[in-house]
Protein backbone atom coordinates (compact mmCIF):
# COMPACT_ATOMS: atom_id res chain seq x y z
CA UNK A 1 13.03 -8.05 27.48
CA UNK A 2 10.30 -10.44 27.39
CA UNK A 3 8.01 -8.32 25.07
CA UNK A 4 10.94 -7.60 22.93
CA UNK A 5 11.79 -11.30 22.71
CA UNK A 6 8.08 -11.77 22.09
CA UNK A 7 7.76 -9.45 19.14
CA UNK A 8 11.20 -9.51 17.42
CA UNK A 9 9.73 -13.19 15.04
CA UNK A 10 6.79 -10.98 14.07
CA UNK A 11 8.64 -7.57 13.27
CA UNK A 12 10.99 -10.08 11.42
CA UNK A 13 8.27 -11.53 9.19
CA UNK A 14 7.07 -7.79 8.64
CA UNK A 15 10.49 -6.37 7.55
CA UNK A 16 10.25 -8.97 4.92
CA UNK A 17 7.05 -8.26 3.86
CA UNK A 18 7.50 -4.68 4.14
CA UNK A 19 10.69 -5.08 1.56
CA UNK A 20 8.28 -6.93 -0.73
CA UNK A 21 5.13 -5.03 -0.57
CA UNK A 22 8.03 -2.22 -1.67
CA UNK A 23 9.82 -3.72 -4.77
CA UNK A 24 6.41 -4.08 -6.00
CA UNK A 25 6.16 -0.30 -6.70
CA UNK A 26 9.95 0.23 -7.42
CA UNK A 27 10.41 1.58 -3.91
CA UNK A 28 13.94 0.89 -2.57
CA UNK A 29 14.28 2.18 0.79
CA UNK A 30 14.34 0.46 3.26
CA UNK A 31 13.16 0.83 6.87
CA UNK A 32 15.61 1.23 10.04
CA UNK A 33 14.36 -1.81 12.22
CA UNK A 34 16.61 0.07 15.06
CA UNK A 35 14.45 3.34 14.87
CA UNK A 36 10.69 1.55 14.50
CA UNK A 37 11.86 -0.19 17.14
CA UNK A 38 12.51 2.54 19.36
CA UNK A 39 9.14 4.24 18.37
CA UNK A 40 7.21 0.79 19.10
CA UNK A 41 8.70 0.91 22.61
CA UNK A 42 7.63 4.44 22.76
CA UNK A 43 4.33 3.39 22.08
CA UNK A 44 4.34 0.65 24.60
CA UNK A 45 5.59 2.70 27.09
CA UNK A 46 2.73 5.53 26.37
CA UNK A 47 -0.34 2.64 26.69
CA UNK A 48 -0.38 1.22 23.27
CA UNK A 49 -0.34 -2.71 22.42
CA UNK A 50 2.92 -3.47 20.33
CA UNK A 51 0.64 -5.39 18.34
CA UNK A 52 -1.33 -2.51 17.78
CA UNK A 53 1.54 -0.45 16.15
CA UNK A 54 2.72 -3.86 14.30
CA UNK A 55 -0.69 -4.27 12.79
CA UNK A 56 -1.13 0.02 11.50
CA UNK A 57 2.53 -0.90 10.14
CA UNK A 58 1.49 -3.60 8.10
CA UNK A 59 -1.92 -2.58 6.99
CA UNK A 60 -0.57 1.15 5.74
CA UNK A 61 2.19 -0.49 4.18
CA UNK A 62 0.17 -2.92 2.42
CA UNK A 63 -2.75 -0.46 1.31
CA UNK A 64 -0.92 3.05 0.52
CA UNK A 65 1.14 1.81 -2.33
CA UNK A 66 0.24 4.04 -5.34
CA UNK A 67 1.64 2.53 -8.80
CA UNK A 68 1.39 4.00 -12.26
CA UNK A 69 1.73 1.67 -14.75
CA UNK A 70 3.49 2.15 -18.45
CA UNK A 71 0.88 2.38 -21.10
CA UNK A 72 3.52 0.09 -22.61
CA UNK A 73 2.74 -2.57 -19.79
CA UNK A 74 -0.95 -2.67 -20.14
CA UNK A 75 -0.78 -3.03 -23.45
CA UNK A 76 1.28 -5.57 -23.23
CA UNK A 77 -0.57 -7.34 -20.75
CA UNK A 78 -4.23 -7.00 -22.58
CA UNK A 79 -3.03 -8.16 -25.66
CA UNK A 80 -1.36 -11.27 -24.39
CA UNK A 81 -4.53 -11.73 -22.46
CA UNK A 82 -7.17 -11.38 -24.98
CA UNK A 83 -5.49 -13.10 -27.17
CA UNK A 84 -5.36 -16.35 -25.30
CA UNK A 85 -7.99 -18.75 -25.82
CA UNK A 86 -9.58 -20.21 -22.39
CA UNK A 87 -8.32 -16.77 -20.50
CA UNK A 88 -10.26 -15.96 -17.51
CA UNK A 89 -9.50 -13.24 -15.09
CA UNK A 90 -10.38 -15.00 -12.40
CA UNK A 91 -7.55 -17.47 -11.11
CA UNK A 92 -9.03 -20.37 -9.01
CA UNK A 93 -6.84 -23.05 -7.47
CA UNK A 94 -7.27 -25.79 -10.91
CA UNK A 95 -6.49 -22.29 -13.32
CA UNK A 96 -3.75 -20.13 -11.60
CA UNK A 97 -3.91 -16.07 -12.38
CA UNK A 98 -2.71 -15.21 -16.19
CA UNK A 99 1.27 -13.86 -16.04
CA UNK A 100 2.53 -11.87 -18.68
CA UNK A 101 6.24 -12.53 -18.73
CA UNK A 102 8.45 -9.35 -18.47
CA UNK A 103 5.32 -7.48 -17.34
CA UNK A 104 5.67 -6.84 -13.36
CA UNK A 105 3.71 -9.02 -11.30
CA UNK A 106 1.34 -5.99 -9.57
CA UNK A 107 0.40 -4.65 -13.34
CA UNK A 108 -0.67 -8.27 -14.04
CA UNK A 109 -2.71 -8.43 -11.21
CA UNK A 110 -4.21 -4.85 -12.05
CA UNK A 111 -5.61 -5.66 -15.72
CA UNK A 112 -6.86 -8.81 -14.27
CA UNK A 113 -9.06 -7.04 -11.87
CA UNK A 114 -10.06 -4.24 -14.45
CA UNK A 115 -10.86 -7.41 -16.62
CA UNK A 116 -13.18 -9.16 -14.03
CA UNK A 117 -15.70 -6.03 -13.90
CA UNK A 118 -15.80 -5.90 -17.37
CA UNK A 119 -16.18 -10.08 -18.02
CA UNK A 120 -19.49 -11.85 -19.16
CA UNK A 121 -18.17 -15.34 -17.67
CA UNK A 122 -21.32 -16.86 -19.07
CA UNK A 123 -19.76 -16.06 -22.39
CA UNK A 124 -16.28 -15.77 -22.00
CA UNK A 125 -15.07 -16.32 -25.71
CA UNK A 126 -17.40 -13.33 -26.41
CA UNK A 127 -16.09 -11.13 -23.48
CA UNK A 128 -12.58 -12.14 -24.95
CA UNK A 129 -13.28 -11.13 -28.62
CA UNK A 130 -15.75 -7.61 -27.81
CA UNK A 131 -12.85 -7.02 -25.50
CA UNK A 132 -9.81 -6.95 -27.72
CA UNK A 133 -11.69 -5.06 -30.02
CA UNK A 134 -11.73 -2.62 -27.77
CA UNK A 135 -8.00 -2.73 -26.97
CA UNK A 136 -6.76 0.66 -27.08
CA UNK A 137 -10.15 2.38 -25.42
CA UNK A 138 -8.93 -0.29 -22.42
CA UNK A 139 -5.00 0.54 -22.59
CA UNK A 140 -6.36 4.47 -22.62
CA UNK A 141 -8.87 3.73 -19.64
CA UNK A 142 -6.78 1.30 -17.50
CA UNK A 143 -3.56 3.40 -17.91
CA UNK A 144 -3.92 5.57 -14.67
CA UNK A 145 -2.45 5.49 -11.14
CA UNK A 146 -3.92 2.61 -8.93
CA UNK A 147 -3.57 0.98 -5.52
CA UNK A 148 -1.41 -2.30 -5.92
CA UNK A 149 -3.76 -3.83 -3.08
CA UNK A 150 -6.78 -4.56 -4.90
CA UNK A 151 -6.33 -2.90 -8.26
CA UNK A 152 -8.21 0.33 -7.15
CA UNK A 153 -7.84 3.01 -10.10
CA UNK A 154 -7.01 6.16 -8.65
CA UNK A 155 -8.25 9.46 -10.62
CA UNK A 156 -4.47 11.22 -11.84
CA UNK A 157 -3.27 13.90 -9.42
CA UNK A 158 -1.32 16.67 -10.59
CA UNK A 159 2.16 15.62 -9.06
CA UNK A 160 1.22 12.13 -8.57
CA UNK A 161 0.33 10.56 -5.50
CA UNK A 162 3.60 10.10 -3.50
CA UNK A 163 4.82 7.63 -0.51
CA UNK A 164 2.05 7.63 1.69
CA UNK A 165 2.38 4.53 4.19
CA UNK A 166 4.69 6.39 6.56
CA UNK A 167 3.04 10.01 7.26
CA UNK A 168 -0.47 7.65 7.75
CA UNK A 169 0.84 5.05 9.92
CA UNK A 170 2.64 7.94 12.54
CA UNK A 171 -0.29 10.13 11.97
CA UNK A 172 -2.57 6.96 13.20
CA UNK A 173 0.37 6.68 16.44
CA UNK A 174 0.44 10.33 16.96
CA UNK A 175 -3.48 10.72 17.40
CA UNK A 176 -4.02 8.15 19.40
CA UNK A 177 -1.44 8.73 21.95
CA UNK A 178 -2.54 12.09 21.83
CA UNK A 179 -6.43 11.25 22.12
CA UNK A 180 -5.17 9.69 25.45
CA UNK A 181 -3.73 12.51 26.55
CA UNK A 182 -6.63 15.56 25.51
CA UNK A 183 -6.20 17.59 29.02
CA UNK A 184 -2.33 18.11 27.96
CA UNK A 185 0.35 18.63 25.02
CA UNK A 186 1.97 15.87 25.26
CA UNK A 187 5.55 14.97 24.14
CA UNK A 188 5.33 10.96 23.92
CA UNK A 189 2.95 11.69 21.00
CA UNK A 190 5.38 14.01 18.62
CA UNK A 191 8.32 11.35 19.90
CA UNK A 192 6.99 8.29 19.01
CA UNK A 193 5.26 9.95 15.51
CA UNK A 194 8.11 11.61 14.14
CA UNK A 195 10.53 8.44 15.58
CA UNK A 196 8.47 6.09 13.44
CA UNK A 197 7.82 8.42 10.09
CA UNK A 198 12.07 8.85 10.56
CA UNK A 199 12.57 4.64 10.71
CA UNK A 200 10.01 3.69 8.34
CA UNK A 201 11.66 6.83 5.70
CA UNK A 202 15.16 6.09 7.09
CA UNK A 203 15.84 9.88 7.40
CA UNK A 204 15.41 11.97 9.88
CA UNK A 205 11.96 13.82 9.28
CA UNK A 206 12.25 17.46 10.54
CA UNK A 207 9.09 18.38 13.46
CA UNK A 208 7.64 20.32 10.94
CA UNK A 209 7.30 18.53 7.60
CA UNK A 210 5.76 15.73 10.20
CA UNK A 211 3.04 18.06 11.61
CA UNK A 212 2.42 19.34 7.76
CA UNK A 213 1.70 15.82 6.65
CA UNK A 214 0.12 15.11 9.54
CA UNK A 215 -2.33 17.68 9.09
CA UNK A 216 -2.78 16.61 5.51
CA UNK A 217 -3.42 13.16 6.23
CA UNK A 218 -6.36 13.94 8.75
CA UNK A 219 -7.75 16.42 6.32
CA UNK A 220 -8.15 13.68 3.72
CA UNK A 221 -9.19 10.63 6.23
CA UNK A 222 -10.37 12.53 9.45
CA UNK A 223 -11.58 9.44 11.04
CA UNK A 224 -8.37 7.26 10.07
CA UNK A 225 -7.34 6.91 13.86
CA UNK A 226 -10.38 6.10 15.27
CA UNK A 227 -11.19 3.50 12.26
């Protein structure tokens, strides 16, 4: 009771920011607290820290959000940009970041990073003018999938790139209960993975999509456990 007492401000705040870090890229669902908390007990109970699983929550959530972004948008959002005299891409605490009303708030943070690699800020009103003569070359270049943390273009896959966050973060659970485990097959592992993929999908996720995606996930990032 103590370590539930303990945890239950922090999974609080990340419920929250889990919601957020969602309606960014137009995800709705949202997670049953009842069932990750059952899996971070199961955790707990097979060695891990519950800050451990807390933390791989957060930082998948956070960092496998794929967005594609309406050509429409970035458009939008250059032209406004370029067009302003004094822009900078590069907010500081005296010049806030540039928002382009009706224009959601993780597209405007995208073209502002594409922006900064591009930017001469010894000659800004330069960069600003080469730059919008460029305009559609940059609405065709920046108009591809990309992560929302950080602005990191993403080369189009056919099908897109899908809901990551939850197969990584019980793939990251699953191994390392497992990896604690190597002389044996060991249940706690498949229980707590496939309890937390369920709560943070809020479906029940069938023992063999899980292993599938599992198996995907540490074919793309083999060493995402152990990092």
């Amino acid at each position: 009771m103590d370590s539930e007492a303990k945890t239950r401000p922090v999974l609080e705040m990340l419920w929250k920011r889990i919601l957020e870090w969602r309606q960014e890229i137009h995800i709705k669902t949202r997670p049953d607290r009842e069932r990750v908390g059952e899996a971070l007990q199961l955790g707990v109970q097979s060695g891990l820290e519950s800050d451990f699983v807390i933390f791989v929550i957060a930082i998948c959530e956070w960092w496998f959000r794929v967005y594609g972004p309406l050509a429409v948008h970035i458009r939008n959002a250059l032209r406004s940009r370029l067009k302003q005299e004094g822009y900078t891409p590069y907010g500081t605490v005296f010049v806030p970041p540039y928002q382009t009303p009706n224009i959601p708030s993780v597209v405007n943070r995208y073209v502002d990073s594409r922006l900064a690699s591009l930017w001469n800020d010894q000659a800004p009103e330069q960069s600003r003018f080469l730059l919008m003569g460029r305009l559609e070359e940059l609405v065709n270049d920046f108009t591809q999938p990309f992560r929302a943390a950080g602005g990191v273009s993403l080369p189009p896959k056919q099908g897109g790139y899908g809901w990551q966050a939850p197969w990584v973060v019980a793939t990251v659970v699953y191994q390392v209960i497992r990896d604690r485990y190597p002389e044996r097959q060991n249940s706690r592992a498949i229980e707590a993975g496939l309890t937390l993929a369920s709560g943070l999908f809020n479906r029940v996720v069938d023992p063999s999509h899980f292993h599938r995606k599992r198996r995907q996930v540490m074919k793309e990032t083999p060493t995402i456990a152990s990092y």
